[in-house]
Protein backbone atom coordinates (compact mmCIF):
# COMPACT_ATOMS: atom_id res chain seq x y z
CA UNK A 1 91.94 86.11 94.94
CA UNK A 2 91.81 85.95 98.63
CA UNK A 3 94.92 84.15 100.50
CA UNK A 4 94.45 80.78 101.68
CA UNK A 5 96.37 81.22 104.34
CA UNK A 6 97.64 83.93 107.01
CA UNK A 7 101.18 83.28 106.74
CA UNK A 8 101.90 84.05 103.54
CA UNK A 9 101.17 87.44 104.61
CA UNK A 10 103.26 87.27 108.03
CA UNK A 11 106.09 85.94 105.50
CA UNK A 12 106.30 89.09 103.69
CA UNK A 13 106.10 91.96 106.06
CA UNK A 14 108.12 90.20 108.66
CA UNK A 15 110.64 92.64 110.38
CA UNK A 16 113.63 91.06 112.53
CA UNK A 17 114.22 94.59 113.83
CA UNK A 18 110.74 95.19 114.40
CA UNK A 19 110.69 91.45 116.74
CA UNK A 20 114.04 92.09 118.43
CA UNK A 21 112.90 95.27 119.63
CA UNK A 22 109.44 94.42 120.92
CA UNK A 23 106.63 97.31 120.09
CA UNK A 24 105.23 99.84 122.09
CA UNK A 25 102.21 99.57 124.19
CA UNK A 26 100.89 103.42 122.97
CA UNK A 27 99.03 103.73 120.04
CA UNK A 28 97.00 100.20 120.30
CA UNK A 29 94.01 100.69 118.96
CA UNK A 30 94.51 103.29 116.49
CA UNK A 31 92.72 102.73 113.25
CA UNK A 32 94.99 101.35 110.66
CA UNK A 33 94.62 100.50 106.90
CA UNK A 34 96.44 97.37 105.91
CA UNK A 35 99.07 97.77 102.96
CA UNK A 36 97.58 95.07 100.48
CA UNK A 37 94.72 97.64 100.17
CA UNK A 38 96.91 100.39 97.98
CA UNK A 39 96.90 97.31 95.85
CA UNK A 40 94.15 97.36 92.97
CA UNK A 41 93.81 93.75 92.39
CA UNK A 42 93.68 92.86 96.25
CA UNK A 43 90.05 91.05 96.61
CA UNK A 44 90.37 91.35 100.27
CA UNK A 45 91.15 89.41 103.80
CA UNK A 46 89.16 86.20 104.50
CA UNK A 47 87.29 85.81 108.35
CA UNK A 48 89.44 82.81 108.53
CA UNK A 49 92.62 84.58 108.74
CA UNK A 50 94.66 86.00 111.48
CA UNK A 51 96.95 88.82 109.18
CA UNK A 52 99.58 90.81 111.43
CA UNK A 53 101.35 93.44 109.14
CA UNK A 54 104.75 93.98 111.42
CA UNK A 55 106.17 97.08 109.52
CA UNK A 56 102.57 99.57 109.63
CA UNK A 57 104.38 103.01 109.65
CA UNK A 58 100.68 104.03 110.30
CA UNK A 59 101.30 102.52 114.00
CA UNK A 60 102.93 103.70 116.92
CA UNK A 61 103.17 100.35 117.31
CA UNK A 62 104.12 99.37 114.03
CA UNK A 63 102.36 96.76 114.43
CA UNK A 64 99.01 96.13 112.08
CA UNK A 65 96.82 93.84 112.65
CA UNK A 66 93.71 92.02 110.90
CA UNK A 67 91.32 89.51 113.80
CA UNK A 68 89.73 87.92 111.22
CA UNK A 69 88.06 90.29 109.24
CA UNK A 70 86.51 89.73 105.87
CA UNK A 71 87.21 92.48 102.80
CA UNK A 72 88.57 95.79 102.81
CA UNK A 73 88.80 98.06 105.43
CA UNK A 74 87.86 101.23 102.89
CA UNK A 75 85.31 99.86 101.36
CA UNK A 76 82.79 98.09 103.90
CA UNK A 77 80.37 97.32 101.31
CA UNK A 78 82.33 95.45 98.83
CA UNK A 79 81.76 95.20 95.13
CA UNK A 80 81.03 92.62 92.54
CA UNK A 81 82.73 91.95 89.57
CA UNK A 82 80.66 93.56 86.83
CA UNK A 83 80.75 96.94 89.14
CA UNK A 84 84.58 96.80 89.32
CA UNK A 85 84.81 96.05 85.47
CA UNK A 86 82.65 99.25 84.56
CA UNK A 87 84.83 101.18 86.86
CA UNK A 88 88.06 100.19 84.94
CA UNK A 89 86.72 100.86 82.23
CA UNK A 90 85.01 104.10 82.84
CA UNK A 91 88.79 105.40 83.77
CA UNK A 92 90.69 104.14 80.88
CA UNK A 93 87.69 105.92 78.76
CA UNK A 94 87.99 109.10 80.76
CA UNK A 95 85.00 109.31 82.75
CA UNK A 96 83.90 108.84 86.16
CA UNK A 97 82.79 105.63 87.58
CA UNK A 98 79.17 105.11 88.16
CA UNK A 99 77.61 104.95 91.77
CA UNK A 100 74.46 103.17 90.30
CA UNK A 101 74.01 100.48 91.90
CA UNK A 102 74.87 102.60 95.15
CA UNK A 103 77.14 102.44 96.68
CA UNK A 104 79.49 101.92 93.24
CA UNK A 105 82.95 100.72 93.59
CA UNK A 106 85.73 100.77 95.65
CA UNK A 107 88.76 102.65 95.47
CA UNK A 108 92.47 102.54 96.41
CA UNK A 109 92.88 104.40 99.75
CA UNK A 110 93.72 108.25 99.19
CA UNK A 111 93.53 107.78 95.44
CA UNK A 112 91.34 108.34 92.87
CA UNK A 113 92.05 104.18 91.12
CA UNK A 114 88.97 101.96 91.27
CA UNK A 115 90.05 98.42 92.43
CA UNK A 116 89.80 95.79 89.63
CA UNK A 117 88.62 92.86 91.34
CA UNK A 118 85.65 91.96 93.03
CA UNK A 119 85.40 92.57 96.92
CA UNK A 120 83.22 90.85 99.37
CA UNK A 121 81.11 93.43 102.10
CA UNK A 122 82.74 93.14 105.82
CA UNK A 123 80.84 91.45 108.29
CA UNK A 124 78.40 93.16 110.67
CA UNK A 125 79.63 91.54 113.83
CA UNK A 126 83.55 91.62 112.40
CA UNK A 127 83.97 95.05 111.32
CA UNK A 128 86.78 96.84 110.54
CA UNK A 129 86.33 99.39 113.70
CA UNK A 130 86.34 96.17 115.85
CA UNK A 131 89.13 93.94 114.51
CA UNK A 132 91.42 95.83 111.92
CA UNK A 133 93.66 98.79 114.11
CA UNK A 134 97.52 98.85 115.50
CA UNK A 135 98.29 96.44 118.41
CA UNK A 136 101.33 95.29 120.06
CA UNK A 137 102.87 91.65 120.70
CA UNK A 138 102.09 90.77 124.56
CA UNK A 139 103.22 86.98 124.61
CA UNK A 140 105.37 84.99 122.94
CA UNK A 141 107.73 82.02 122.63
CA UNK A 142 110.92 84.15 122.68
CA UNK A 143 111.90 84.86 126.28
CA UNK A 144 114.19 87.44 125.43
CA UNK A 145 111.77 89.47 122.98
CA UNK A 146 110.10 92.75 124.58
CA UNK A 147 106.46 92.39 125.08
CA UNK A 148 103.82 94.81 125.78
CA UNK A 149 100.99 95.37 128.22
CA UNK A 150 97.71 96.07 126.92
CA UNK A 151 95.71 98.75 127.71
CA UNK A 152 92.18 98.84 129.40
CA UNK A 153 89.76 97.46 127.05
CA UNK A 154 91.91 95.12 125.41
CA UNK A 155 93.51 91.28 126.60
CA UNK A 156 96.32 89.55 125.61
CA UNK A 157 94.91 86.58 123.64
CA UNK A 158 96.34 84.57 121.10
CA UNK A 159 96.54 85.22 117.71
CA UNK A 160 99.50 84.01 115.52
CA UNK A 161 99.54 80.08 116.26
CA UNK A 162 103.13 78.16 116.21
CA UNK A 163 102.88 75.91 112.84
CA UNK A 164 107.06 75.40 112.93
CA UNK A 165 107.52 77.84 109.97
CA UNK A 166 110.25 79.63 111.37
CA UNK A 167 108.12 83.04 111.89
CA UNK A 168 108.74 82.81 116.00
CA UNK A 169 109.08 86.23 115.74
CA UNK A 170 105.55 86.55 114.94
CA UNK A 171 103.66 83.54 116.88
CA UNK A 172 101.94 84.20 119.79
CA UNK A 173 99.83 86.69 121.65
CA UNK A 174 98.06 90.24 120.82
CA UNK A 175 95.99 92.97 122.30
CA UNK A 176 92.95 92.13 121.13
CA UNK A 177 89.70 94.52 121.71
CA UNK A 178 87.60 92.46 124.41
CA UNK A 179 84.81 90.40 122.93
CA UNK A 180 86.74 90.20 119.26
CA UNK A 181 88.07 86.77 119.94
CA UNK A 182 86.94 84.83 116.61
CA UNK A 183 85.08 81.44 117.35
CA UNK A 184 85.98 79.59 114.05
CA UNK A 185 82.54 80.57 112.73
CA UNK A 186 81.48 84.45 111.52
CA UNK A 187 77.58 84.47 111.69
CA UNK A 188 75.22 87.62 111.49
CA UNK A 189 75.54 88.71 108.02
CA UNK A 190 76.92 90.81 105.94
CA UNK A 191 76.79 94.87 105.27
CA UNK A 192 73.93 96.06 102.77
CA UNK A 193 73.92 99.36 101.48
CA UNK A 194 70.09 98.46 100.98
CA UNK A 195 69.87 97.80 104.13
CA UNK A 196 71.53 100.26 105.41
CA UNK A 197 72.85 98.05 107.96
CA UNK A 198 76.22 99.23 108.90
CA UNK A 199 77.08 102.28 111.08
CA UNK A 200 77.12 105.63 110.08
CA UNK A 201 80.81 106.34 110.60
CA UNK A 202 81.98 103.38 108.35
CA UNK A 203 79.09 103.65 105.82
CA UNK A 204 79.73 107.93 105.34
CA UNK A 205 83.30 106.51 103.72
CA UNK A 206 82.08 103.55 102.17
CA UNK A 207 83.48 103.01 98.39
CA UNK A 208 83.60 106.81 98.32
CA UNK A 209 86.46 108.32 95.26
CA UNK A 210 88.84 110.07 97.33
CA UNK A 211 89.34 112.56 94.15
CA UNK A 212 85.33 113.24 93.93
């Protein structure tokens, strides 16, 4: 089940060190695979969403972030239900999950574990190359946090609104890639492995078994 809302997520990787300290400028950019996805029942993120992930030890940064981006970074394609079902149950049986339909199902980063739920495809103008990597904190309501500066090719545009939660720490501005600023609306559809509509570095890794 997909999170209705961002800040459940900011609740539970927020790091008070991490915020105190600021975050590096190096390193923004760097590709970056959020934690919820070495979970197997994690459908994926919703376009709606703004999802920071403040303790990424896969960041220089440490700072993850996901600019409204819809399903799983490692698996671009998405599956449905019935295709995640036959995977689960292909393991527990002992035998390897099906690709047919192509591209079969999606699987835990770095492991061999088919995820049990279904998984929508990523957007074609919101994919994960474009709005899932490490970023830093430029702007913020605390005047005695450490900001970054972004570097070429990115601004510092807002991200994490104020909604008097007491996650301060959090609110505020983010290098963001230029041109990835989300409009409230995701149009231009979605990937299609039979379309073969997504590019060739995303779609060579898409819903592939790390153990095959």
């Amino acid at each position: 089940m997909k999170r209705s809302q961002w800040i459940v997520l900011l609740v539970s990787t927020i790091s008070a060190g991490t915020a105190a300290v600021g975050c590096k400028a190096g390193g923004v950019g760097d590709p970056c695979i959020p934690e919820d996805e070495y979970t197997s029942t994690f459908s994926g993120f919703g376009e709606a969403e703004a999802n920071v992930e403040s303790r990424s030890f896969q960041c220089e940064t440490r700072v993850c972030i996901a600019n409204h981006f819809r399903g799983r970074v490692s698996c671009p394609y998405g599956q449905t239900e019935d295709v995640a079902n036959a995977a689960v149950a292909a393991v527990a049986a002992g035998t390897k999950p099906s690709s047919d339909p192509p591209p079969g199902p999606c699987y835990i980063p770095s492991s061999g574990d088919p995820v049990k739920v279904a998984v929508d495809a990523q957007l074609l103008n919101r994919q994960s190359a474009t709005t899932v990597y490490c970023s830093c904190r430029c702007e913020g309501p605390d005047k005695n946090a450490a900001y970054c500066q972004c570097p070429s090719g990115y601004s510092c545009s807002p991200l994490v609104p104020d909604l008097n939660l007491g996650q301060a720490q959090l609110v505020g501005k983010y290098c963001l890639k230029n041109g990835t600023e989300y409009g409230g609306i995701a149009t231009g559809g979605s990937c299609s492995p039979g379309a073969g509509n997504c590019p060739s570095d995303t779609a060579s890794s898409a819903n592939k078994n790390p153990g095959s």
